[in-house]
N, C-alpha and C. Protein backbone atom coordinates (compact mmCIF):
# COMPACT_ATOMS: atom_id res chain seq x y z
N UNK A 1 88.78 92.89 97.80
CA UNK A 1 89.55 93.25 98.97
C UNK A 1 88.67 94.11 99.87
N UNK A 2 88.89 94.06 101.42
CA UNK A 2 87.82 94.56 102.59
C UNK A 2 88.90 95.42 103.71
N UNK A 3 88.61 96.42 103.98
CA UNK A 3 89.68 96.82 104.38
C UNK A 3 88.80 96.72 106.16
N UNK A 4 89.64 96.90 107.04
CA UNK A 4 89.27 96.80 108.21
C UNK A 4 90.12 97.25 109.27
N UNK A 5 89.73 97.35 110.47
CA UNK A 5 90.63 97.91 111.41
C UNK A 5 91.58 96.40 111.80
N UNK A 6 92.73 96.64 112.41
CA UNK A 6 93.46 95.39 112.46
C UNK A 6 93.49 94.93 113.80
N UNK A 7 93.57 93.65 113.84
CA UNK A 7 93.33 93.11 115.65
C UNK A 7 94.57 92.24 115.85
N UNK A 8 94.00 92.08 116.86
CA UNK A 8 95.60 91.41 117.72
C UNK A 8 95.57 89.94 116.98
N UNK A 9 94.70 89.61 116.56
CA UNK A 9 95.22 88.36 115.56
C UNK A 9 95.75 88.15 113.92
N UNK A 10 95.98 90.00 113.90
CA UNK A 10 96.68 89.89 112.79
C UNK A 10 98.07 90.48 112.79
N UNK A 11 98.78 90.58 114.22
CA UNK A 11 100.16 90.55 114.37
C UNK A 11 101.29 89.67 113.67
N UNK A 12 101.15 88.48 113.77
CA UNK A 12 102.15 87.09 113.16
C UNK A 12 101.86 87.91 111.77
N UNK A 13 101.16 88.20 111.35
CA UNK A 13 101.54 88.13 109.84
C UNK A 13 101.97 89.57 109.39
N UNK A 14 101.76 90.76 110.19
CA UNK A 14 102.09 91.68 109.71
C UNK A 14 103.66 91.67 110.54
N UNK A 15 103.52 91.25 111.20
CA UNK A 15 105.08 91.04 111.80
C UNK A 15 106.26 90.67 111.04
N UNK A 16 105.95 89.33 110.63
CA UNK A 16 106.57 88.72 109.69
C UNK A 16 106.57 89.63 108.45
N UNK A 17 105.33 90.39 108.19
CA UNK A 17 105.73 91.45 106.57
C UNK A 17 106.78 92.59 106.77
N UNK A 18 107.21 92.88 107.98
CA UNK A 18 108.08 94.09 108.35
C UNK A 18 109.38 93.64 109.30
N UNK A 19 109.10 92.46 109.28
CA UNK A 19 110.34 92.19 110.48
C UNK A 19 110.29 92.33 111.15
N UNK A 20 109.34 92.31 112.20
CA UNK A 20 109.35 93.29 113.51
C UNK A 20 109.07 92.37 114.82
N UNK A 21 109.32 92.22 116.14
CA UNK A 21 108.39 91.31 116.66
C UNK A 21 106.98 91.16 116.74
N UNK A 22 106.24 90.14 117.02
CA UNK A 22 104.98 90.01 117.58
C UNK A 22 104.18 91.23 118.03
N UNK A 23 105.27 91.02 119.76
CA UNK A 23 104.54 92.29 120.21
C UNK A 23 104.63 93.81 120.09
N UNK A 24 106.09 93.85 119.78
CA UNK A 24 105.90 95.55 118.86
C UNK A 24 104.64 95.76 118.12
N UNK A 25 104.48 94.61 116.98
CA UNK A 25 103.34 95.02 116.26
C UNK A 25 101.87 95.04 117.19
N UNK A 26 101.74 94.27 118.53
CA UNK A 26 100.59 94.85 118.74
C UNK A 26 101.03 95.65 119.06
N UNK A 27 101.36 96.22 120.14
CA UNK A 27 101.75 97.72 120.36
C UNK A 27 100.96 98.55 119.59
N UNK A 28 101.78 98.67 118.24
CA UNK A 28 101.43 99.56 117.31
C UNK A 28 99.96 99.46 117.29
N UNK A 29 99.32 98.25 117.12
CA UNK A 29 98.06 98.20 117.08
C UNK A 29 97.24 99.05 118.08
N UNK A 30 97.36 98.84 119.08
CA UNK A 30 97.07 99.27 120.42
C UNK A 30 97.14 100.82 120.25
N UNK A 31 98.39 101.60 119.55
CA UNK A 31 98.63 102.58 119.81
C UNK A 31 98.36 103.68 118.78
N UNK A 32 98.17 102.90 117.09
CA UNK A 32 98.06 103.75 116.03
C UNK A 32 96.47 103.09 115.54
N UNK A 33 96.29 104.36 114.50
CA UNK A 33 95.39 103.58 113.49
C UNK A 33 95.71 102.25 112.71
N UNK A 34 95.79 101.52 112.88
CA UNK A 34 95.91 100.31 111.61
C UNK A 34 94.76 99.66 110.69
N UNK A 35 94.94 99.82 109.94
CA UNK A 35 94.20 99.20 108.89
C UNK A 35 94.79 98.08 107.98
N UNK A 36 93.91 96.57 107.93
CA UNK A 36 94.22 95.75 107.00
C UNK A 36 93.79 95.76 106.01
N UNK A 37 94.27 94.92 104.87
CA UNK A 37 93.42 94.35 103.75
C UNK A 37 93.48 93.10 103.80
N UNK A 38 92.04 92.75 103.61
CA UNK A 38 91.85 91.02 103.60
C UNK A 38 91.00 90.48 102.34
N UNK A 39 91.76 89.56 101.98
CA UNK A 39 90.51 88.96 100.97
C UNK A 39 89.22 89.06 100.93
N UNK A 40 88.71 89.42 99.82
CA UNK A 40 87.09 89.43 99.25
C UNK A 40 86.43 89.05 99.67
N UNK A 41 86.66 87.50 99.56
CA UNK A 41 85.95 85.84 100.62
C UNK A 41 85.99 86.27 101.72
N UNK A 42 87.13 86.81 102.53
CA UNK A 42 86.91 86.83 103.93
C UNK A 42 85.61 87.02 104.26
N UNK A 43 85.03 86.55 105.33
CA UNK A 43 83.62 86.85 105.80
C UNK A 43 83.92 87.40 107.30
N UNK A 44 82.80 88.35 107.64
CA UNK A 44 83.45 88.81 109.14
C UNK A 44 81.61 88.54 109.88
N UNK A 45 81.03 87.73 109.49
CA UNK A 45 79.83 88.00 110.09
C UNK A 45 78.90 88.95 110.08
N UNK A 46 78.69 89.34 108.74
CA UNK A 46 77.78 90.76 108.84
C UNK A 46 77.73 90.71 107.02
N UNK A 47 76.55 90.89 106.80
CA UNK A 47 75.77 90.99 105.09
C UNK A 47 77.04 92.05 104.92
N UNK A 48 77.41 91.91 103.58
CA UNK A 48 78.08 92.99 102.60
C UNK A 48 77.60 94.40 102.96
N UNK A 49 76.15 94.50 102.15
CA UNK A 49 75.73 95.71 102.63
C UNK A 49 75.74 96.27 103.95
N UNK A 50 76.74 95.70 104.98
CA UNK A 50 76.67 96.60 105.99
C UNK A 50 77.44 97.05 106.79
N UNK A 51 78.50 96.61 105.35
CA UNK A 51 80.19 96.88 105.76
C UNK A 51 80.01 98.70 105.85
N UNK A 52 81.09 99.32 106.44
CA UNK A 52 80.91 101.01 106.28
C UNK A 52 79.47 101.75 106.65
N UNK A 53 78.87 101.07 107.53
CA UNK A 53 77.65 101.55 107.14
C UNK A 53 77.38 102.87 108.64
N UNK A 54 76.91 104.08 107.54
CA UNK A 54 77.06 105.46 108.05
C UNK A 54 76.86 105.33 109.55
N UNK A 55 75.51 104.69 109.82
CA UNK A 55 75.06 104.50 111.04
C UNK A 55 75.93 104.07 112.02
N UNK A 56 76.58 103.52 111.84
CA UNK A 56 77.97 102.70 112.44
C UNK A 56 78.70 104.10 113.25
N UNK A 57 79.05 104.69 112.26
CA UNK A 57 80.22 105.30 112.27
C UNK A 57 81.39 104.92 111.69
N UNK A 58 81.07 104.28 110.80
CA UNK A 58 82.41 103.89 110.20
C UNK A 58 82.44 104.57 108.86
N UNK A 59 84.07 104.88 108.93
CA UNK A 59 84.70 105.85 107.57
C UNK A 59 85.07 104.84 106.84
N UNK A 60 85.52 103.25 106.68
CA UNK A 60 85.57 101.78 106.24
C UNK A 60 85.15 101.06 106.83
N UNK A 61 85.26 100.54 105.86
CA UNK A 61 84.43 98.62 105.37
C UNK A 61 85.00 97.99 106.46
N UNK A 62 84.06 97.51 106.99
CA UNK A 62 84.00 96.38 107.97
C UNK A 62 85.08 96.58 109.17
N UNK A 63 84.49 97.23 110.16
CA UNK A 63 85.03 97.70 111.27
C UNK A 63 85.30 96.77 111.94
N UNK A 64 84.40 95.72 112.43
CA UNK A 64 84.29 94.72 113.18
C UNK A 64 84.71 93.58 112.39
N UNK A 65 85.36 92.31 112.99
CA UNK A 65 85.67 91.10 112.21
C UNK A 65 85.11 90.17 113.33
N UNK A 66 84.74 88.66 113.00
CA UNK A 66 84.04 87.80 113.77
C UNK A 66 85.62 87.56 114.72
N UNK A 67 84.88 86.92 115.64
CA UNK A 67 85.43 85.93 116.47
C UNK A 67 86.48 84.87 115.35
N UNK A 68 86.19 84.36 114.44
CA UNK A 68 87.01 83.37 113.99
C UNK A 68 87.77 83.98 112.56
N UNK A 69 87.87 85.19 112.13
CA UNK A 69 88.55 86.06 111.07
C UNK A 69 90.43 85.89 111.70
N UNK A 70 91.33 85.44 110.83
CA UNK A 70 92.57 85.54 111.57
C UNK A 70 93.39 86.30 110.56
N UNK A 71 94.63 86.50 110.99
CA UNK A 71 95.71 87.54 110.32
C UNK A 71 96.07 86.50 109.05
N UNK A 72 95.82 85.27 108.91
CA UNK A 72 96.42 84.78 107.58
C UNK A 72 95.37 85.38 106.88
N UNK A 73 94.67 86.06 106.46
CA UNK A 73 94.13 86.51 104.85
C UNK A 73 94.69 87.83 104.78
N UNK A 74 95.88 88.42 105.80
CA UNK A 74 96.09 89.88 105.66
C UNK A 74 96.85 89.93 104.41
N UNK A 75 96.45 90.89 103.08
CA UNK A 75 97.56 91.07 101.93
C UNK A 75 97.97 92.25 102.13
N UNK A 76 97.65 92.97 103.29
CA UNK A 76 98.89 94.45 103.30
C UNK A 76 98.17 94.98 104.74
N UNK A 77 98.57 96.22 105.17
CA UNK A 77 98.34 96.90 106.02
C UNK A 77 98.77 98.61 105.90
N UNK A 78 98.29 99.69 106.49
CA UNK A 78 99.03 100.77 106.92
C UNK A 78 98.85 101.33 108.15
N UNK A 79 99.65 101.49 108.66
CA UNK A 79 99.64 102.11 109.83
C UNK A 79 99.89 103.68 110.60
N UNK A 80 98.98 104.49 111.21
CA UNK A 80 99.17 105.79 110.81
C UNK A 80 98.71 106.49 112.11
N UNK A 81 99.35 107.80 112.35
CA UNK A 81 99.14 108.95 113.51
C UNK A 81 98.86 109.80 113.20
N UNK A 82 98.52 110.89 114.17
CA UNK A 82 98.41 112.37 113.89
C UNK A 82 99.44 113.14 114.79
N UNK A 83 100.17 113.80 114.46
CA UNK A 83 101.01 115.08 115.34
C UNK A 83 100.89 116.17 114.31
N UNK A 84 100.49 116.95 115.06
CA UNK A 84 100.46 118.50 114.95
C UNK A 84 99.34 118.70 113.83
N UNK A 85 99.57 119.31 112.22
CA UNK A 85 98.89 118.96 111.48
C UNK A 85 98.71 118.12 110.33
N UNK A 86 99.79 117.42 110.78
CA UNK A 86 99.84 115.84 110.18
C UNK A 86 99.55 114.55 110.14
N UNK A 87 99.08 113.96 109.47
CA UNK A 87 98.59 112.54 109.78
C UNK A 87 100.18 111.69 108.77
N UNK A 88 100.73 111.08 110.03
CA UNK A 88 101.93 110.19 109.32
C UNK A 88 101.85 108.95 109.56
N UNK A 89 102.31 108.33 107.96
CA UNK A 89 101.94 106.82 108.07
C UNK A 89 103.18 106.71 108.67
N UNK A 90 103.38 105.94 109.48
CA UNK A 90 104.49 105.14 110.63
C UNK A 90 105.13 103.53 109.79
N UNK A 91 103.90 103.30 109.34
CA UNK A 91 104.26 101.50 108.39
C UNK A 91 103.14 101.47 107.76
N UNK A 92 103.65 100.75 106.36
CA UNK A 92 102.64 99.89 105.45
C UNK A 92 103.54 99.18 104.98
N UNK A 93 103.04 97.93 104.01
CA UNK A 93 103.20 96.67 103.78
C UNK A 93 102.14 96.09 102.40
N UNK A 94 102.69 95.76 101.16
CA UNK A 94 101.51 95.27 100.15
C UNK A 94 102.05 95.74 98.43
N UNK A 95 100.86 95.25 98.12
CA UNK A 95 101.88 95.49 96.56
C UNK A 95 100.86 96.66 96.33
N UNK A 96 101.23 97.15 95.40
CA UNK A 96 100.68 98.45 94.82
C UNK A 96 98.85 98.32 95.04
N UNK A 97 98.24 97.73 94.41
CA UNK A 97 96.54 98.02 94.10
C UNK A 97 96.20 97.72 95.99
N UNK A 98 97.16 96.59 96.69
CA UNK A 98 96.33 96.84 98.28
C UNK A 98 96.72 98.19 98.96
N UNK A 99 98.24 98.72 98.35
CA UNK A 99 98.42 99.90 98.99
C UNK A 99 98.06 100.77 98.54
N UNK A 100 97.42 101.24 97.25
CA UNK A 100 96.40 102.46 96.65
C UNK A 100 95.22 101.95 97.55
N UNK A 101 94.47 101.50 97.92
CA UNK A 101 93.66 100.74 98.91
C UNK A 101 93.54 101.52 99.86
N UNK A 102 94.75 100.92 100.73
CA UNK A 102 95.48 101.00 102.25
C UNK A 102 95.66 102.48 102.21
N UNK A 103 95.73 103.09 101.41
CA UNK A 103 96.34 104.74 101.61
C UNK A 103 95.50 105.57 101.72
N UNK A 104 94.52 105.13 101.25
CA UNK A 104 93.10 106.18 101.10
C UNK A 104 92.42 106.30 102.46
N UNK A 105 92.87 105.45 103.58
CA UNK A 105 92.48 105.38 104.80
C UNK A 105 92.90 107.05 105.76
N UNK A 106 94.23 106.97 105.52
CA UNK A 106 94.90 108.21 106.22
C UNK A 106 94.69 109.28 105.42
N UNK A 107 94.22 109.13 103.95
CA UNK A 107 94.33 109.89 103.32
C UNK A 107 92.42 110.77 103.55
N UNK A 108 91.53 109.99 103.92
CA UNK A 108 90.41 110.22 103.93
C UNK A 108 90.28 110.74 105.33
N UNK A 109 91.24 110.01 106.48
CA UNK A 109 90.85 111.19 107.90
C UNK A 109 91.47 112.46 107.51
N UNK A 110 92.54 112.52 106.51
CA UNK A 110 93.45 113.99 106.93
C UNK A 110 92.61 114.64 106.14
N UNK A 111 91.84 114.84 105.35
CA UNK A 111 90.51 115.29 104.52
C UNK A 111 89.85 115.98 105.25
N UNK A 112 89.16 114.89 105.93
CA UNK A 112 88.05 115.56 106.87
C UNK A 112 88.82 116.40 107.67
N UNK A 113 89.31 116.09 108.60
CA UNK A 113 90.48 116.97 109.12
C UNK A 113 91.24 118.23 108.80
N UNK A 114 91.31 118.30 107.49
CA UNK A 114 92.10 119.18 106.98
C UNK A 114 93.53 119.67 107.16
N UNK A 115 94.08 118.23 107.18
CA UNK A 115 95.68 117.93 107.41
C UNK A 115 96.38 117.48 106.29
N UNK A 116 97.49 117.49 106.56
CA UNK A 116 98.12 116.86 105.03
C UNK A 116 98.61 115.38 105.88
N UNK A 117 99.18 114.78 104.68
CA UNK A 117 99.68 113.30 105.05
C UNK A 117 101.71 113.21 104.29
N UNK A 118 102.20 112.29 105.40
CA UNK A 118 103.56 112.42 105.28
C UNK A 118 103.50 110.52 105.30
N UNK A 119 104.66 110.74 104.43
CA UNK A 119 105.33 109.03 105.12
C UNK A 119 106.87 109.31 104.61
N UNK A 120 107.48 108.37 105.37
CA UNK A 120 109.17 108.41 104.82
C UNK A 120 109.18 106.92 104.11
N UNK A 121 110.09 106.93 103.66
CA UNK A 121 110.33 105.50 103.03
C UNK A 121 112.04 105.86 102.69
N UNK A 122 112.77 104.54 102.95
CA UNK A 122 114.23 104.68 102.53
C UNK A 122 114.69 105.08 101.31
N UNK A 123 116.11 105.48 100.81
CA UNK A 123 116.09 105.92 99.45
C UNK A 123 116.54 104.58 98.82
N UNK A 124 116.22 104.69 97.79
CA UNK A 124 116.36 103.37 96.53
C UNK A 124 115.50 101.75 97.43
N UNK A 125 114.32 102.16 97.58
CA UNK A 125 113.03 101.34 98.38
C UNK A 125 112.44 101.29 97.35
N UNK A 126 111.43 100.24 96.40
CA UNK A 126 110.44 100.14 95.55
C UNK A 126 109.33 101.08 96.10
N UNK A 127 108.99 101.03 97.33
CA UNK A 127 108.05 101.67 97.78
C UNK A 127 107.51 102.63 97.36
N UNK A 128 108.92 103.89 97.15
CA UNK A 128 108.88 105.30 96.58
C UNK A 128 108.16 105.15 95.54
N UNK A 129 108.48 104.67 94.38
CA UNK A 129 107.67 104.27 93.05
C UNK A 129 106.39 104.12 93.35
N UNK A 130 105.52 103.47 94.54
CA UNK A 130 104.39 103.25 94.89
C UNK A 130 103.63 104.44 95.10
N UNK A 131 104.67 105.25 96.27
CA UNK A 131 104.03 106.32 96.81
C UNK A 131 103.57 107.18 96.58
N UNK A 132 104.31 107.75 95.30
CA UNK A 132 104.87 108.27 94.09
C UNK A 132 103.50 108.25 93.36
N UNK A 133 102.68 107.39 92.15
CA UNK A 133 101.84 106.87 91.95
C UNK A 133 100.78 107.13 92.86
N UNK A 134 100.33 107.29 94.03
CA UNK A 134 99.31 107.36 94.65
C UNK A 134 99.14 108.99 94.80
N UNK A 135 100.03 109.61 94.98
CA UNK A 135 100.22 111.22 94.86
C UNK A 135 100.49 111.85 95.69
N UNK A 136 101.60 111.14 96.28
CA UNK A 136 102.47 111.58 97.23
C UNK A 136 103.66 112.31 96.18
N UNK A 137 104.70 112.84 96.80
CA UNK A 137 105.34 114.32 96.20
C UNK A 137 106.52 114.50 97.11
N UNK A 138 108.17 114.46 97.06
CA UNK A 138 108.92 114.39 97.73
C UNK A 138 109.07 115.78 98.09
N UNK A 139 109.38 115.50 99.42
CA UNK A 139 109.52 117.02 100.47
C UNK A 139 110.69 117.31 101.15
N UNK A 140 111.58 116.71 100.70
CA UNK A 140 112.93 116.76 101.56
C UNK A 140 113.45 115.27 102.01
N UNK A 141 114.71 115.49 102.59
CA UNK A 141 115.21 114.45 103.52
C UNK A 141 114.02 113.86 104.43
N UNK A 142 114.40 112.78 104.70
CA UNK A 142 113.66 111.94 105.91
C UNK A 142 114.94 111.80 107.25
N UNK A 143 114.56 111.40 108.45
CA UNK A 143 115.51 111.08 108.81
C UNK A 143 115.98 109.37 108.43
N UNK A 144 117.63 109.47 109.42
CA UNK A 144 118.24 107.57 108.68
C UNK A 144 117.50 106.81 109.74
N UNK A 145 116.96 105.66 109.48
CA UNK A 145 116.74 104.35 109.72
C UNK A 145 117.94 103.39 109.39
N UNK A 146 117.87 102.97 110.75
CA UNK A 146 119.47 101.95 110.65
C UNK A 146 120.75 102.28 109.68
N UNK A 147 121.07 103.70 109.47
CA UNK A 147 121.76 104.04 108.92
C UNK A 147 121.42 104.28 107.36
N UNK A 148 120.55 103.93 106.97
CA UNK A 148 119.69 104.51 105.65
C UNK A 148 119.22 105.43 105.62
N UNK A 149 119.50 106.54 104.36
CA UNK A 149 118.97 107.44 103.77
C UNK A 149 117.14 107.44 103.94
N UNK A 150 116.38 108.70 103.50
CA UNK A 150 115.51 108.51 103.50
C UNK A 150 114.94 109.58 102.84
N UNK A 151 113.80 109.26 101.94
CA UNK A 151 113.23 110.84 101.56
C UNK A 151 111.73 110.81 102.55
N UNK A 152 111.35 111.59 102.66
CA UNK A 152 109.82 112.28 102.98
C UNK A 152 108.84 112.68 102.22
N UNK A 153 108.00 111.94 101.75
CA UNK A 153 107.16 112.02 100.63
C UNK A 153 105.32 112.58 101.68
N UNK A 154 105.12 113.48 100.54
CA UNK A 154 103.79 115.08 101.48
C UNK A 154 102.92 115.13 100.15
N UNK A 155 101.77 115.13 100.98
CA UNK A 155 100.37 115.28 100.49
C UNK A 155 99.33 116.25 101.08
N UNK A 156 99.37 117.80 99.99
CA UNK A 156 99.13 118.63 101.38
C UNK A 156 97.65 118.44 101.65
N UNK A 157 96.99 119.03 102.52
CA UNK A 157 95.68 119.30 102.59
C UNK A 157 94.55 120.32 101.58
């Protein structure tokens, strides 16, 4: 698995993983950090060794994707901000080993940073169990989503 920043051709599929429209999800793209995970095989035009590579500036693997890389190899995503001294994931999507993956992304700027990391997730969501596992730590209520409960799961700095 290659994690990467996410492009406007991997909307349809993260769309479809959250329900959301098309263009909301670029939006989000446009507007948050996003990060995918794509298959191994994927190739993005560039030797292995030069995925992440310091010189770059890149904090992950394979910043750039070719011209012909599309959203069908996406197996998860997270999506994430900063307010105040928080970095909050907004959305993710994936089964457990892409989202231990996917998490280490927000989890590695709020590091450097020296922020903690938040996400909500609904109550009685598999997710929690995920989040949970990665070493996230419930912090209270969340607010409701469409009338759902929610906890707030915190990872301090």
């Amino acid at each position: 698995m290659r994690v990467r920043d996410a492009l406007e051709s991997d909307a349809e599929t993260v769309a479809a993983a959250i329900d959301r429209p098309r263009e909301a999800v670029i939006d989000m793209i446009h507007d948050r950090s996003v990060r995918v995970a794509v298959s191994a095989d994927e190739t993005d035009g560039r030797e292995a060794d030069h995925e992440g590579d310091a010189a770059s500036g890149s904090d992950h693997e394979g910043d750039a994707a070719s011209e012909g890389e599309t959203g069908s190899s996406v197996a998860g995503f997270v999506a994430f901000d900063v307010h105040g001294q928080t970095v909050h994931v907004t959305e993710f999507d994936g089964d457990e080993p892409t989202l231990r993956r996917l998490f280490e992304e927000p989890r590695r700027f709020a590091d450097r940073e020296g922020l903690s990391v938040e996400v909500v997730v609904p109550d009685s969501d598999p997710a929690s169990e995920i989040v949970e596992a990665i070493g996230f730590v419930p912090a209270g209520p969340g607010p409701r989503f469409d009338g759902r409960t929610t906890t707030r799961y915190r990872i301090e700095s």
